[in-house]
N, C-alpha and C. Protein backbone atom coordinates (compact mmCIF):
# COMPACT_ATOMS: atom_id res chain seq x y z
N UNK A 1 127.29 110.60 108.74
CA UNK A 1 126.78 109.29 109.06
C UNK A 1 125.85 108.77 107.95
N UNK A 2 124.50 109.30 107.33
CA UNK A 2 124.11 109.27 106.30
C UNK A 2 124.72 109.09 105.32
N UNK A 3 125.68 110.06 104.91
CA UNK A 3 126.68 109.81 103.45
C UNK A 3 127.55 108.36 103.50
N UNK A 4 127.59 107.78 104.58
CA UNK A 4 128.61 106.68 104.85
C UNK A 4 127.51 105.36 104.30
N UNK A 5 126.17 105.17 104.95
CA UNK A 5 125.23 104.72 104.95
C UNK A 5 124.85 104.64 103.48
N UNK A 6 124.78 105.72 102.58
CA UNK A 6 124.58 105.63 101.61
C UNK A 6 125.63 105.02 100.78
N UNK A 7 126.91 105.47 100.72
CA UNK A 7 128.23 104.61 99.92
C UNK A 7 128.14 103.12 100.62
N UNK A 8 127.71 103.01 101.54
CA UNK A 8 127.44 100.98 101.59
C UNK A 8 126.46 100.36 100.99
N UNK A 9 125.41 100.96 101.31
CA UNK A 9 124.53 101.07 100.56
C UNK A 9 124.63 100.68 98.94
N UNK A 10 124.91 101.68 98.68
CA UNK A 10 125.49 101.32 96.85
C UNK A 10 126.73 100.02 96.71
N UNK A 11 127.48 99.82 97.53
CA UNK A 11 128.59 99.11 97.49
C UNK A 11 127.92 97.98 97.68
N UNK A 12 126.65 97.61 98.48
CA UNK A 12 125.95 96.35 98.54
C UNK A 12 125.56 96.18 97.24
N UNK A 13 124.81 97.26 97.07
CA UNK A 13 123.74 97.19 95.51
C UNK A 13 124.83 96.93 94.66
N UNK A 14 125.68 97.39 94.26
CA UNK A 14 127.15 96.66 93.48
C UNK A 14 127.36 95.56 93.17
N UNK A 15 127.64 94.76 94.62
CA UNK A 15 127.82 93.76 94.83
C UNK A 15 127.12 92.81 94.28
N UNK A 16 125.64 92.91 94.72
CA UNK A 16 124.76 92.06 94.22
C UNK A 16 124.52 91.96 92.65
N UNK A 17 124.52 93.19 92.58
CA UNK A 17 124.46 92.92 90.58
C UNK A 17 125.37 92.11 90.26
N UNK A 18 126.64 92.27 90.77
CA UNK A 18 128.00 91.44 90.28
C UNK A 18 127.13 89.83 90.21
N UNK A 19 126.98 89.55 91.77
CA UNK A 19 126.25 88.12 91.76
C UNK A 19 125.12 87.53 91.00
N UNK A 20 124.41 88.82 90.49
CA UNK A 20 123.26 88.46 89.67
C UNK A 20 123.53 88.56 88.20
N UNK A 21 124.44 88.71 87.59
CA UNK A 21 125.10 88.95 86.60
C UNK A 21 125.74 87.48 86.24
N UNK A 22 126.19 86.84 86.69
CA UNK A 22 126.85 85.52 86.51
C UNK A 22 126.14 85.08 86.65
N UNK A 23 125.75 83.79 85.23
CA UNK A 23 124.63 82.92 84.91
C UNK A 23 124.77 81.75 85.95
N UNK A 24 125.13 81.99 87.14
CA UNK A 24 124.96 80.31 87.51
C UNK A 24 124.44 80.50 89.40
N UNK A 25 123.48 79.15 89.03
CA UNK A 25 122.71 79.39 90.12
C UNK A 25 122.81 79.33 91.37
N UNK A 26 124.36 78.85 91.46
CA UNK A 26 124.47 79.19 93.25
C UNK A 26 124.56 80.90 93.56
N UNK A 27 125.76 81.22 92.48
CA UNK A 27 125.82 83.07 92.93
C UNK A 27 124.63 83.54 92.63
N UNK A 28 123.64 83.03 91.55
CA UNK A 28 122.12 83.80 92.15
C UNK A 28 121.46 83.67 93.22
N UNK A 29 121.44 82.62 94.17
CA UNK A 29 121.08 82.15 94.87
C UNK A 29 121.81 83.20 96.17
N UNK A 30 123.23 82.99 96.09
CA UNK A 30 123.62 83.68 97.10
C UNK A 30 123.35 85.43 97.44
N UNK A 31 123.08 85.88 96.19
CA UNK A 31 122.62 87.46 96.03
C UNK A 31 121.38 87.41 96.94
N UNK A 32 120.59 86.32 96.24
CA UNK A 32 118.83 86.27 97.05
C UNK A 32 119.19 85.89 98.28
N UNK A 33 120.14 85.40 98.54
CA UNK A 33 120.09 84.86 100.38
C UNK A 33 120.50 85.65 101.21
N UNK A 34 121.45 87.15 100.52
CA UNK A 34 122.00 88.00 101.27
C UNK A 34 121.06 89.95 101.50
N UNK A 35 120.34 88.80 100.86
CA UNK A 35 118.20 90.13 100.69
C UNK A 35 117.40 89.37 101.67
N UNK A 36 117.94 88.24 102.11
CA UNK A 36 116.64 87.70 102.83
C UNK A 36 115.20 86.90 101.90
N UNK A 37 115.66 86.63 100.79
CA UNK A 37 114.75 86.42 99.79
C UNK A 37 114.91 84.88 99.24
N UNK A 38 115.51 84.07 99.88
CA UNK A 38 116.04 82.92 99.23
C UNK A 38 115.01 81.97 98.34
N UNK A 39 113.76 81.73 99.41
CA UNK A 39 112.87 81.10 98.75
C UNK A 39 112.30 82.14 97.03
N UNK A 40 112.02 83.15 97.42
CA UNK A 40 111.61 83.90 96.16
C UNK A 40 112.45 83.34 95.37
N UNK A 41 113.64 83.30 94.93
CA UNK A 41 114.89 83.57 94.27
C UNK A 41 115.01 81.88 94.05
N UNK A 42 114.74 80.93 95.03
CA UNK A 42 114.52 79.62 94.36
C UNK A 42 113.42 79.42 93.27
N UNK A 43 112.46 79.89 93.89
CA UNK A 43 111.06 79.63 92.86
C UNK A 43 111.49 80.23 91.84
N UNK A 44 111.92 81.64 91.87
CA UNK A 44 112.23 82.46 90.12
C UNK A 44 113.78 81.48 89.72
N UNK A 45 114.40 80.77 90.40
CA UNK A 45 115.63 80.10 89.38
C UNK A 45 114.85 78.93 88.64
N UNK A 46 114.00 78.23 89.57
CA UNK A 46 113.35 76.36 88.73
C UNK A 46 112.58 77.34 87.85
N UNK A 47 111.83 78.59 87.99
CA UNK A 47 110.66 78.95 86.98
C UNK A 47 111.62 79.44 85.50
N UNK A 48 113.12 79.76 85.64
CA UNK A 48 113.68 80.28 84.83
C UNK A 48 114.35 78.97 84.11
N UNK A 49 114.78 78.46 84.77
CA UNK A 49 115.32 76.77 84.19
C UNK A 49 114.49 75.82 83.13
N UNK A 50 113.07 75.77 83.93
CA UNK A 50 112.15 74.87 82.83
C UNK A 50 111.94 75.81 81.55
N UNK A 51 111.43 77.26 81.98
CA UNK A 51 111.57 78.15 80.33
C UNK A 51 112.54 77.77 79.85
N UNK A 52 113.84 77.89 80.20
CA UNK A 52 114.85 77.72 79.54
C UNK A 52 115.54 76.25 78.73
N UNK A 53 114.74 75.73 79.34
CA UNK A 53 114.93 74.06 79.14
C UNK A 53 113.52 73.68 77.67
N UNK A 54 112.73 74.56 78.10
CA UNK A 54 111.62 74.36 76.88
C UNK A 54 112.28 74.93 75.95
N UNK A 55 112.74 76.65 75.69
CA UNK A 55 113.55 77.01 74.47
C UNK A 55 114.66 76.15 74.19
N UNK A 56 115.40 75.56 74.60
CA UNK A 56 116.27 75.07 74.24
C UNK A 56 115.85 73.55 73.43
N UNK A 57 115.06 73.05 74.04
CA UNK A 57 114.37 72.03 73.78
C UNK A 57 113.52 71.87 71.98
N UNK A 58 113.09 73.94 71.98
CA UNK A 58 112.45 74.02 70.91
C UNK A 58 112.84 74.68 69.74
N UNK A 59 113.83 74.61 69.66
CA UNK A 59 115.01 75.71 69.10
C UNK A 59 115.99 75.18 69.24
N UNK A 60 117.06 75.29 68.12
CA UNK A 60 117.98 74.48 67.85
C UNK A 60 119.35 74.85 68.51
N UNK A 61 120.64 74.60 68.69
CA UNK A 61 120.99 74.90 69.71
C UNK A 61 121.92 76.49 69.76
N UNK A 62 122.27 77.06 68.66
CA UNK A 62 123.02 78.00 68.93
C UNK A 62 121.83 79.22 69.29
N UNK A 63 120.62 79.31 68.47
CA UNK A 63 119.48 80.14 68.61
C UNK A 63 119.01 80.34 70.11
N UNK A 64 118.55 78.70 70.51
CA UNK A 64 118.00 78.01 71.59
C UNK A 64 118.84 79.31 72.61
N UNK A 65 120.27 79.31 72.78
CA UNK A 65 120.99 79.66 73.78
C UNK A 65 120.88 81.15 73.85
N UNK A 66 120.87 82.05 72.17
CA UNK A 66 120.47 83.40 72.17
C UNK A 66 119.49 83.71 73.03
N UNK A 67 118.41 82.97 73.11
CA UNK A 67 116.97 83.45 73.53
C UNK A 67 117.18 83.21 74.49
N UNK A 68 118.26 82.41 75.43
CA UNK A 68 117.57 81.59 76.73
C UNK A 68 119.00 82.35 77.71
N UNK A 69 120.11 82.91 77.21
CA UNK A 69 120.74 83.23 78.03
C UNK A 69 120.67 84.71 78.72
N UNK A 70 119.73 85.88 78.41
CA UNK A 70 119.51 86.76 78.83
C UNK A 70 118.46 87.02 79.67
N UNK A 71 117.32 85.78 79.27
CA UNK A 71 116.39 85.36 80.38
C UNK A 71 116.80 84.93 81.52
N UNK A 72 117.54 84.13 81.28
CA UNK A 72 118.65 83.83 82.30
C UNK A 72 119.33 84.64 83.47
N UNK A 73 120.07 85.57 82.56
CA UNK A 73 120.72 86.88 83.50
C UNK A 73 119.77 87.81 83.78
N UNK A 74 118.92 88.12 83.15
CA UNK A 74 118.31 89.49 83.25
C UNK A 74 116.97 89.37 84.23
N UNK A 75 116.25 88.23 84.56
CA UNK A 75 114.92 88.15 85.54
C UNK A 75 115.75 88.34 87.04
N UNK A 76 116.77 87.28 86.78
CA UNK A 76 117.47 87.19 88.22
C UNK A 76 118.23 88.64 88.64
N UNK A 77 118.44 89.36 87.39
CA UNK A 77 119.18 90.82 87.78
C UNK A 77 118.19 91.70 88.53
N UNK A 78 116.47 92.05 87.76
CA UNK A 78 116.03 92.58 87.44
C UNK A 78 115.28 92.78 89.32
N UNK A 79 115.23 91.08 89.43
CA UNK A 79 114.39 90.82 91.05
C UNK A 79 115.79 91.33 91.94
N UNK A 80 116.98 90.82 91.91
CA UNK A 80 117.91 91.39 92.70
C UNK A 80 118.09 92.41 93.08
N UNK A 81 118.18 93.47 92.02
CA UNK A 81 117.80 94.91 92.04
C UNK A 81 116.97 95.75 93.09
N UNK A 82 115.46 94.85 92.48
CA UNK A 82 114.43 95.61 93.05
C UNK A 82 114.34 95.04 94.68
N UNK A 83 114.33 94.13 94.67
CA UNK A 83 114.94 93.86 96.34
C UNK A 83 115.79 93.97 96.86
N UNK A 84 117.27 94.21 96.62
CA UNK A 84 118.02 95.21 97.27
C UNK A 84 117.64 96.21 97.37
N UNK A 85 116.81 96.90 96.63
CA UNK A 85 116.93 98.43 96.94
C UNK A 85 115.91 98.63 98.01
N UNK A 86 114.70 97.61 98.04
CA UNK A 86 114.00 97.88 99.14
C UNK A 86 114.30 97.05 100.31
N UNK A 87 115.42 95.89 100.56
CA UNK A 87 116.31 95.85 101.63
C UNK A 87 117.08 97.00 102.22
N UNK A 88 117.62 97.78 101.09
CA UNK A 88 118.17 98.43 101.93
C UNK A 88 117.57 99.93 102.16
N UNK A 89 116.13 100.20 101.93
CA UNK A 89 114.98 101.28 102.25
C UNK A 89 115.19 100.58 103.42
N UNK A 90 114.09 99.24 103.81
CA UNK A 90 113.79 98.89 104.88
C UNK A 90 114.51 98.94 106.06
N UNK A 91 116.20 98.50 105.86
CA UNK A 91 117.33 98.57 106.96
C UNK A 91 117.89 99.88 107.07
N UNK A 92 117.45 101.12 106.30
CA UNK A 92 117.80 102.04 106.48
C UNK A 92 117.16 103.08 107.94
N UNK A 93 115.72 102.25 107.46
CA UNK A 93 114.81 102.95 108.56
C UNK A 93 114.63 102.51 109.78
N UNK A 94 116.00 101.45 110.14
CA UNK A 94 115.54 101.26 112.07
C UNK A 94 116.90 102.20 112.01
């Protein structure tokens, strides 16, 4: 029962990286909505957008996009992560 628990477990955590991995903000959105986290995950997409809108803004455009597209993927990966994994601590323990 445990071992089963755990392979979903990971198969969620999977999942969600997949969604947090693709730069665009509804499938980030939908990763954060399926943690229970939506509002977090709004505030970190507009807080990731205006950075990204200033580099681009300040930096010319092929550079602009170097700097701004891993900020991009990687905050939204990084929070997905760490809140799945303690979604699924938390739902593990009822």
């Amino acid at each position: 029962m445990i071992m089963a628990s755990d392979k979903k477990n990971e198969k969620f955590l999977k999942t969600q990286l997949i969604l947090a991995v693709i730069p665009t903000f509804v499938t980030q959105l939908i990763a954060f909505y399926r943690i229970q986290k939506l509002i977090n995950g709004i505030i970190i997409e507009v807080i990731i957008f205006f950075v990204d809108l200033v580099i681009q803004m300040s930096i010319s455009w092929p550079f602009g996009m170097i700097i701004s597209l891993p900020i991009s993927i990687l905050v939204p990966l990084y929070y997905v992560r760490k809140w799945t994994l303690e979604f699924n601590k938390t739902k593990s323990q009822f």
